[in-house]
C-alpha atoms as a PDB file:
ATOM      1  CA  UNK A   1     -11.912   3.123  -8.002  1.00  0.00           C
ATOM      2  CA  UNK A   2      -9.671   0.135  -7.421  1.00  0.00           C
ATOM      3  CA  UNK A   3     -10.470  -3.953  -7.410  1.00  0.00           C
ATOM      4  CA  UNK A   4      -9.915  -5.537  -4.150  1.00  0.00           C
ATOM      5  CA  UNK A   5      -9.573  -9.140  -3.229  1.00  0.00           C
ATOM      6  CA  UNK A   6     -10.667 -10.172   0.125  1.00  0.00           C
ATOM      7  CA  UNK A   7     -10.145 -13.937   1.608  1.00  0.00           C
ATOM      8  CA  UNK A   8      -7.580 -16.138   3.431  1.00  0.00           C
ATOM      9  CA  UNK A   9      -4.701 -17.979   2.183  1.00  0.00           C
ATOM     10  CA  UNK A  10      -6.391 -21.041   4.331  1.00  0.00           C
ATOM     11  CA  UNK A  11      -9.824 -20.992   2.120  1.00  0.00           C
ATOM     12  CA  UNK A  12      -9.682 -23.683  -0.506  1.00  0.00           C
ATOM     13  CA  UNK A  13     -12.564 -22.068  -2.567  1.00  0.00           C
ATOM     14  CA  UNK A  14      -9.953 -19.058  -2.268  1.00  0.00           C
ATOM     15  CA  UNK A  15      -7.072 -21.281  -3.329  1.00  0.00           C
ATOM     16  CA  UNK A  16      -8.876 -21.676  -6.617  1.00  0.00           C
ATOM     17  CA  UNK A  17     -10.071 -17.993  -7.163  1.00  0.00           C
ATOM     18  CA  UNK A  18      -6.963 -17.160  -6.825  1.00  0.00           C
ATOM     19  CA  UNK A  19      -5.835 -19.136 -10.220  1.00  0.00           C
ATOM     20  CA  UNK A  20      -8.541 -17.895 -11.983  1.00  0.00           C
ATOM     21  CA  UNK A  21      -8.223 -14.268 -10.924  1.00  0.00           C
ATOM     22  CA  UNK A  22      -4.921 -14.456 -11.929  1.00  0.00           C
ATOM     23  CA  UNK A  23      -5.649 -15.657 -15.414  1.00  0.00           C
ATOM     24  CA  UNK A  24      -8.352 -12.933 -15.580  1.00  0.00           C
ATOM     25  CA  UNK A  25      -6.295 -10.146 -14.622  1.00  0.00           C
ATOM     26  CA  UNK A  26      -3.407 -11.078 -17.502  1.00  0.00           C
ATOM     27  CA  UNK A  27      -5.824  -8.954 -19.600  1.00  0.00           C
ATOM     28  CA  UNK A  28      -5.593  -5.849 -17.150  1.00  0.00           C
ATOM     29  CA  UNK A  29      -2.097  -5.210 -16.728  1.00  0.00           C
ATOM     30  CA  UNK A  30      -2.609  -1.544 -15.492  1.00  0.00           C
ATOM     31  CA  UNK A  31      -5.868  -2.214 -12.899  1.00  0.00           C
ATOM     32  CA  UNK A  32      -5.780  -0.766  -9.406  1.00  0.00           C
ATOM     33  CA  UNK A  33      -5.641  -3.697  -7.521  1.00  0.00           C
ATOM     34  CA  UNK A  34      -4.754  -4.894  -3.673  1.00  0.00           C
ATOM     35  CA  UNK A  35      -5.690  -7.891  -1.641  1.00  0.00           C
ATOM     36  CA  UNK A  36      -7.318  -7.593   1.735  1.00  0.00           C
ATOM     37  CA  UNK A  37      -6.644 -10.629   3.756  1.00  0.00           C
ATOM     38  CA  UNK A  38      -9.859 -11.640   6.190  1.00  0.00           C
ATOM     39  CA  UNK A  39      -8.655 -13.711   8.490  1.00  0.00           C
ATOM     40  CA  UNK A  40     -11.916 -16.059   8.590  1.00  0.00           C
ATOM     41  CA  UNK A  41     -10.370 -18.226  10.970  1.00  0.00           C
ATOM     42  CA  UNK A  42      -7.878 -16.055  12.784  1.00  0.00           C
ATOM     43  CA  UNK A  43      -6.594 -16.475  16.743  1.00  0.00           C
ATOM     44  CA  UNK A  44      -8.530 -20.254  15.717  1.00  0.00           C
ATOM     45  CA  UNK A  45      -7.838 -22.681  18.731  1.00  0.00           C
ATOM     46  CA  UNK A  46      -9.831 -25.444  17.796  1.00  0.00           C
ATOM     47  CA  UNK A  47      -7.736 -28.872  16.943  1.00  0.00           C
ATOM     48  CA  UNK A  48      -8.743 -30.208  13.577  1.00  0.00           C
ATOM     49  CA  UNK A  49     -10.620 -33.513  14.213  1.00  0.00           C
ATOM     50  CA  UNK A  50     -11.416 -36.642  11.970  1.00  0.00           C
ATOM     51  CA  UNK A  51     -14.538 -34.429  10.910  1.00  0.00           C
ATOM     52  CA  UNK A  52     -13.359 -30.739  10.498  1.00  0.00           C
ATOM     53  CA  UNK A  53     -10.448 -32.266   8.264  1.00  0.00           C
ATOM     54  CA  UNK A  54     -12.771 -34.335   6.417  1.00  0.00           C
ATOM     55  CA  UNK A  55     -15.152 -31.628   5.813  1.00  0.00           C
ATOM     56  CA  UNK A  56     -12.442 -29.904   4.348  1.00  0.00           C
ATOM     57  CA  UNK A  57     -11.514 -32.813   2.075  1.00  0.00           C
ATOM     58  CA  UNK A  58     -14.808 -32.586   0.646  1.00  0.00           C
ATOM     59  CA  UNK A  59     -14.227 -29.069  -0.414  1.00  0.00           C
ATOM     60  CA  UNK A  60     -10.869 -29.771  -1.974  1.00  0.00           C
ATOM     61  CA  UNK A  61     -12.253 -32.036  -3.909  1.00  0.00           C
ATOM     62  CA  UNK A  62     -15.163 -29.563  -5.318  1.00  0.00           C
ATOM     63  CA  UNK A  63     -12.116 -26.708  -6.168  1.00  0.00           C
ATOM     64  CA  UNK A  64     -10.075 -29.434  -7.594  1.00  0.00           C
ATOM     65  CA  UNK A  65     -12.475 -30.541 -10.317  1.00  0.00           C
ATOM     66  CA  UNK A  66     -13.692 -26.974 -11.538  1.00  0.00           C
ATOM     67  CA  UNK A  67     -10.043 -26.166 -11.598  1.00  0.00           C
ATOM     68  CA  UNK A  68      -7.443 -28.773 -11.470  1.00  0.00           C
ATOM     69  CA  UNK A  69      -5.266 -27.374  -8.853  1.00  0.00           C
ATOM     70  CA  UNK A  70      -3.198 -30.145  -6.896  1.00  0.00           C
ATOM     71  CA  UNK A  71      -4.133 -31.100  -3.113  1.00  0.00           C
ATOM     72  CA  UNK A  72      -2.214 -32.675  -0.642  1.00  0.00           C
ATOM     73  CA  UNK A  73      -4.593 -35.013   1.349  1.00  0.00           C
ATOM     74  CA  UNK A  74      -2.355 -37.300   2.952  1.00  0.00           C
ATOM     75  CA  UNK A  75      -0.085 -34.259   4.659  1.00  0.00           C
ATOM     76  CA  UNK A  76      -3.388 -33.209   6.126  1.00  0.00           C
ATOM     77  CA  UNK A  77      -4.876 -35.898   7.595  1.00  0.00           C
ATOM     78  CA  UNK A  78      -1.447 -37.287   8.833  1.00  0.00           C
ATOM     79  CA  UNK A  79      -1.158 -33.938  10.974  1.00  0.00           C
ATOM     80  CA  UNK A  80      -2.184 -34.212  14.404  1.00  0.00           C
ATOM     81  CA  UNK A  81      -3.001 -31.933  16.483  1.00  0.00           C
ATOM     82  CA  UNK A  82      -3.146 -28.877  14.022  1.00  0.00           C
ATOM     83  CA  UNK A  83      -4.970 -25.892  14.783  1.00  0.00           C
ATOM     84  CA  UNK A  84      -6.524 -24.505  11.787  1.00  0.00           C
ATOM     85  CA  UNK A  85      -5.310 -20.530  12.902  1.00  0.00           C
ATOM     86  CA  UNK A  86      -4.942 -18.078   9.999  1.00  0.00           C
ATOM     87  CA  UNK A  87      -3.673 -14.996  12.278  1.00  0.00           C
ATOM     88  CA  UNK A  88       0.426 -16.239  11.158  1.00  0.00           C
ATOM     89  CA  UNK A  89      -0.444 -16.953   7.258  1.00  0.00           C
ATOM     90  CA  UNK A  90      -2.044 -13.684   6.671  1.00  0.00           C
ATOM     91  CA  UNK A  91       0.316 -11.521   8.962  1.00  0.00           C
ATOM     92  CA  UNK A  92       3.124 -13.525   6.626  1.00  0.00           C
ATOM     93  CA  UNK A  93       1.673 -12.199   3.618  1.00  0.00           C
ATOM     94  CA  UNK A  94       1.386  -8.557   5.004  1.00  0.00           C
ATOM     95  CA  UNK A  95       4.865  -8.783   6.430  1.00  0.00           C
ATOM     96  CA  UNK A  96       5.333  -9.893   2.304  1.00  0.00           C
ATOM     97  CA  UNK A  97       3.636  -6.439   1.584  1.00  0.00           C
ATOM     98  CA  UNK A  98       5.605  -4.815   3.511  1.00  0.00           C
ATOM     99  CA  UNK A  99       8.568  -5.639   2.593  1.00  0.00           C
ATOM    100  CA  UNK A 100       7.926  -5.366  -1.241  1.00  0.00           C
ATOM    101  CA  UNK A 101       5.007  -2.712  -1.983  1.00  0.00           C
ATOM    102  CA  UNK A 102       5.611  -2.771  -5.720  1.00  0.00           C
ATOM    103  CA  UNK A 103       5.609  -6.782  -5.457  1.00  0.00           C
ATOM    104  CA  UNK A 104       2.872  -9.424  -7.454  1.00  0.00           C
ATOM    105  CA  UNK A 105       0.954  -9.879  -4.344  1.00  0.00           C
ATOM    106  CA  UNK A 106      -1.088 -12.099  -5.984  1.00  0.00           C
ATOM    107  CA  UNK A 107       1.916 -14.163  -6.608  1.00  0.00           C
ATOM    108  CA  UNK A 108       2.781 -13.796  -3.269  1.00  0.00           C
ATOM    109  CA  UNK A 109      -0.255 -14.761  -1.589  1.00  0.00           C
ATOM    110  CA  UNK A 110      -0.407 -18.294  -4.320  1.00  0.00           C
ATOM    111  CA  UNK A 111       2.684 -18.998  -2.929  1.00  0.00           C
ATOM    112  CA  UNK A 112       1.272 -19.163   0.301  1.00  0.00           C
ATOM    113  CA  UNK A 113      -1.902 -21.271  -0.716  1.00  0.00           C
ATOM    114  CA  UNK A 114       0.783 -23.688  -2.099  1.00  0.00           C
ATOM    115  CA  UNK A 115       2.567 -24.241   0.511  1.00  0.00           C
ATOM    116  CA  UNK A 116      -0.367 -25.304   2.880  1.00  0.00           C
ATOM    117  CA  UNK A 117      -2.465 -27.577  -0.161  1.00  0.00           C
ATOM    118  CA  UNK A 118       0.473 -28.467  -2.172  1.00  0.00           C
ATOM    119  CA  UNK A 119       3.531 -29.110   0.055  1.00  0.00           C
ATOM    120  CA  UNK A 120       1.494 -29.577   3.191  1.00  0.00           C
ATOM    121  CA  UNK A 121       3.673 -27.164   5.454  1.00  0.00           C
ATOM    122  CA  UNK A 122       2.817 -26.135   8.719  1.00  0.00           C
ATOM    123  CA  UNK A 123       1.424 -22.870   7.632  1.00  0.00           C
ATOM    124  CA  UNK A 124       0.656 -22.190  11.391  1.00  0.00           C
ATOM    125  CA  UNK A 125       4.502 -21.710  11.880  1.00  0.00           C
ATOM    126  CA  UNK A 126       6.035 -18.517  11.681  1.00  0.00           C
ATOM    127  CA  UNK A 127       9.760 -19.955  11.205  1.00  0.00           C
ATOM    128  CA  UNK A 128       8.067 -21.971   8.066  1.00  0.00           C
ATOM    129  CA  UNK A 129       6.128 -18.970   6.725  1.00  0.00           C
ATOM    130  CA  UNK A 130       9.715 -16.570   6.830  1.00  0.00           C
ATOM    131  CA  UNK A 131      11.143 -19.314   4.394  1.00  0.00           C
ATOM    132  CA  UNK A 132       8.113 -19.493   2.306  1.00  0.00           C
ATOM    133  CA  UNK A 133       7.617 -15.790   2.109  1.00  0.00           C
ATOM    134  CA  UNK A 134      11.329 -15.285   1.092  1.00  0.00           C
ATOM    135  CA  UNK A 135      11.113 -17.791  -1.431  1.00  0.00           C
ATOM    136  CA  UNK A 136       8.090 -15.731  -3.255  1.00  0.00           C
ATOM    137  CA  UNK A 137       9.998 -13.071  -3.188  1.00  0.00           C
ATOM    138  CA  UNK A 138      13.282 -13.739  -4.324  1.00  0.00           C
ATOM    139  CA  UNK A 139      11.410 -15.119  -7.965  1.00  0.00           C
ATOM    140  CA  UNK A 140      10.231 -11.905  -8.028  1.00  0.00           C
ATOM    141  CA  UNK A 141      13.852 -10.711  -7.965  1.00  0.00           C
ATOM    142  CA  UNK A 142      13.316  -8.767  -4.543  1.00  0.00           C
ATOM    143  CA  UNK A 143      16.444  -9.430  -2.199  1.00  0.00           C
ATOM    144  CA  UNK A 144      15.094 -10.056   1.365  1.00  0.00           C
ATOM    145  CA  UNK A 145      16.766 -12.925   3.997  1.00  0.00           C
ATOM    146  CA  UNK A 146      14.787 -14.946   5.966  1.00  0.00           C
ATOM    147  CA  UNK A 147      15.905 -12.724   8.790  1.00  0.00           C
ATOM    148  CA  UNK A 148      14.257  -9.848   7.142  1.00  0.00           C
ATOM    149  CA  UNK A 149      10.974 -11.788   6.755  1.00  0.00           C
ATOM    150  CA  UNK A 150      10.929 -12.884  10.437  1.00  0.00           C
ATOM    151  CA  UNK A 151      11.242  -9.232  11.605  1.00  0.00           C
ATOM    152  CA  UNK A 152       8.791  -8.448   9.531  1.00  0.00           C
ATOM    153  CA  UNK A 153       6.275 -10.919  10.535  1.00  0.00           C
ATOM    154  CA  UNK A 154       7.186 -10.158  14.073  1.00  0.00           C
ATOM    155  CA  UNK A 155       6.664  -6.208  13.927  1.00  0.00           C
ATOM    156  CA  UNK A 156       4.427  -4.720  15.957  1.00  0.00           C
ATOM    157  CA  UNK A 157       3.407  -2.927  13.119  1.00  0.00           C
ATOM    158  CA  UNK A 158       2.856  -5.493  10.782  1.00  0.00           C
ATOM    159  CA  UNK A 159       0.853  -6.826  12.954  1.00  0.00           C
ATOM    160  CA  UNK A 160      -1.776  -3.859  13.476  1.00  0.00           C
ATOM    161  CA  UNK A 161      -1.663  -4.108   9.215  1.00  0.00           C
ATOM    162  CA  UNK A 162      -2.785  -7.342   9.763  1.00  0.00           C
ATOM    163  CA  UNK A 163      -5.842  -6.692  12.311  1.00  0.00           C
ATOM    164  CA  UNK A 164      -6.839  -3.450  10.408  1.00  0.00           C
ATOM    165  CA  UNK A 165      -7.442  -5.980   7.162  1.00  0.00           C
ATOM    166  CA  UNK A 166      -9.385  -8.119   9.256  1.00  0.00           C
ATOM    167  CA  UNK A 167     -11.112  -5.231  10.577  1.00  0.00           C
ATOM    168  CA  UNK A 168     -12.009  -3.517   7.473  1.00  0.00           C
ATOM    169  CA  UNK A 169     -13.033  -6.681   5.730  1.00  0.00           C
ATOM    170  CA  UNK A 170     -15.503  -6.994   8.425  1.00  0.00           C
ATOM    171  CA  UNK A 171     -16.581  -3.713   8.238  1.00  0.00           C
ATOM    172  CA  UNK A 172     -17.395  -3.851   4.990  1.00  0.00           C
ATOM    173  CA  UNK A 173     -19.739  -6.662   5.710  1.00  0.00           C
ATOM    174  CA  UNK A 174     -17.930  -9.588   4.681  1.00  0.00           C
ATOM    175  CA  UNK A 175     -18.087 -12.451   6.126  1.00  0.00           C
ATOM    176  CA  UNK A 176     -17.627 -15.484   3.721  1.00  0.00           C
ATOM    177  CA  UNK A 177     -14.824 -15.670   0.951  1.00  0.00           C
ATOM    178  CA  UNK A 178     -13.636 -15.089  -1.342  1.00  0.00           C
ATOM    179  CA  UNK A 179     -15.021 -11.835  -3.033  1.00  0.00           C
ATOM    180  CA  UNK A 180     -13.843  -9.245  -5.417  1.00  0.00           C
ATOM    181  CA  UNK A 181     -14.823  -5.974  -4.500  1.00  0.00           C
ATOM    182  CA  UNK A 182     -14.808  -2.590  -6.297  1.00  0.00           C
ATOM    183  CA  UNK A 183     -13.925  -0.067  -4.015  1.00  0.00           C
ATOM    184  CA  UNK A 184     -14.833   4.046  -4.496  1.00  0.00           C
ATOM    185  CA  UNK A 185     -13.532   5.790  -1.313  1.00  0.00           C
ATOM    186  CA  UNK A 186     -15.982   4.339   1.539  1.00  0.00           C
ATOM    187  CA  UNK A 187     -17.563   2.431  -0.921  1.00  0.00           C
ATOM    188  CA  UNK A 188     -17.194  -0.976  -1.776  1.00  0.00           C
ATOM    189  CA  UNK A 189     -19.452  -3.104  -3.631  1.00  0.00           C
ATOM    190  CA  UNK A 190     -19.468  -6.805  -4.440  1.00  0.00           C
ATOM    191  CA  UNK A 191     -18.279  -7.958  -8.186  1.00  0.00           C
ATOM    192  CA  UNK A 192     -18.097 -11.462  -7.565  1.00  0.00           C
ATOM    193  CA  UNK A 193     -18.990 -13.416  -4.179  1.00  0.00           C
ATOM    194  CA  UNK A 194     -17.818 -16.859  -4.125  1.00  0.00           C
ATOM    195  CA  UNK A 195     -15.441 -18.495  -6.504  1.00  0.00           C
ATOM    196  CA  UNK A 196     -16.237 -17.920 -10.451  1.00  0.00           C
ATOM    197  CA  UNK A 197     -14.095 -18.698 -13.184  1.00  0.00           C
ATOM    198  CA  UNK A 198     -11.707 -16.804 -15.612  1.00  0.00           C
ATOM    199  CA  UNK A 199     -14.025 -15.728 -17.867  1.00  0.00           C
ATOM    200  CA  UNK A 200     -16.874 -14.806 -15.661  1.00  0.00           C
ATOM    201  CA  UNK A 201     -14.546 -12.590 -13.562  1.00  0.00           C
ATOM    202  CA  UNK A 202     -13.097 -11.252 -16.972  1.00  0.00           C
ATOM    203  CA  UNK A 203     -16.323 -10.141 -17.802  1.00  0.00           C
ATOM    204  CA  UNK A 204     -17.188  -8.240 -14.207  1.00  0.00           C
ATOM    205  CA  UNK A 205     -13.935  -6.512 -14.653  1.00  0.00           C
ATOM    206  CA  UNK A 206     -14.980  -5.486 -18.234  1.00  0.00           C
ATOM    207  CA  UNK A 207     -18.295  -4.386 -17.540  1.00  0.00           C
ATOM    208  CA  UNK A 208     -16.936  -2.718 -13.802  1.00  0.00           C
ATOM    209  CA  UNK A 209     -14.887  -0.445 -16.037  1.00  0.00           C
ATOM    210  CA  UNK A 210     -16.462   0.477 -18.801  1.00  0.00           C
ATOM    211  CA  UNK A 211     -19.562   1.578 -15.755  1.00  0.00           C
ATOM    212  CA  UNK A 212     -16.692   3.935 -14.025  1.00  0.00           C
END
């Protein structure tokens, strides 16, 4: 059995699981666990209007006061033009994978949340996602350029890595985020749907392994 965590490094309600996984899973050093990216709003080609974005606002605002993370407001509503596609952000982070299997991917895939809330990049943009991607990695101590990044992003076979997550995400019936999942084989069964806190998800893990 292994712990899976599905969503989209473009879900703010993901942006703060993400913290409090991570403070959760301090207590688990050894647990079998990967992240399935769902690309819940990938090949997106709709421009983000005054509503869409404010929508959004409204939801930063709910993840910011359970759990304090920063959010850039102004670089979003100064953007114009910006079409909310997560296809390149989560095809960065498997290119990330990739690259460095043995890697905190969880680290790796924060990295990319920040860059998008915090800094207010262009997380649409492969040539911004390379330098982002690189960055993660190299305070992990793994060597890559931004050259090796970029080829990575741009592989073919990254690419069908990328669509297979989206595919088996779907398959297993997901379709909002985030979630952790147990998974048993072909099995995989919901721990926690929607955001939760530290604790709570402490707890699910605690009771999810004691029941194996």
């Amino acid at each position: 059995m292994k712990f899976v965590f599905a969503g989209d490094p473009m879900c703010s309600w993901c942006y703060g699981f993400s913290k409090e996984l991570g403070e959760a899973l301090q207590y688990f050093p050894e647990l079998p666990f990967e992240i399935k990216v769902a690309g819940l709003w990938a090949g997106g080609r709709d421009v983000l209007d005054a509503a869409a974005k404010q929508f959004r606002l409204t939801n930063w605002a709910r993840v910011e006061s359970l759990t304090g993370l920063p959010f850039n407001r102004q670089a979003l509503m100064a953007r114009d033009g910006f079409v909310y596609n997560t296809e390149p952000i989560s095809r960065a982070f498997v290119a990330a994978k990739t690259l460095a299997p043995d890697a905190d991917h969880l680290a790796i895939f924060h990295a990319l949340q920040r860059a998008f809330y915090v800094d207010g990049l262009d997380t649409t943009a492969d040539a911004v996602l390379s330098i982002v991607v690189q960055k993660a990695l190299a305070e992990q101590s793994v060597d890559r350029s931004v050259v090796d990044v970029v080829t990575a992003m741009t592989d073919p076979e990254v690419r069908n890595k990328t669509q297979a997550e989206f595919d088996q995400v779907r398959a297993w019936g997901l379709r909002s985020f985030p979630k952790l999942l147990t998974v048993d084989g072909d099995k995989a069964s919901i721990l926690s749907d929607g955001f939760a806190k530290a604790a709570t998800i402490k707890a699910l893990i605690e009771e999810a392994v004691q029941a194996a």
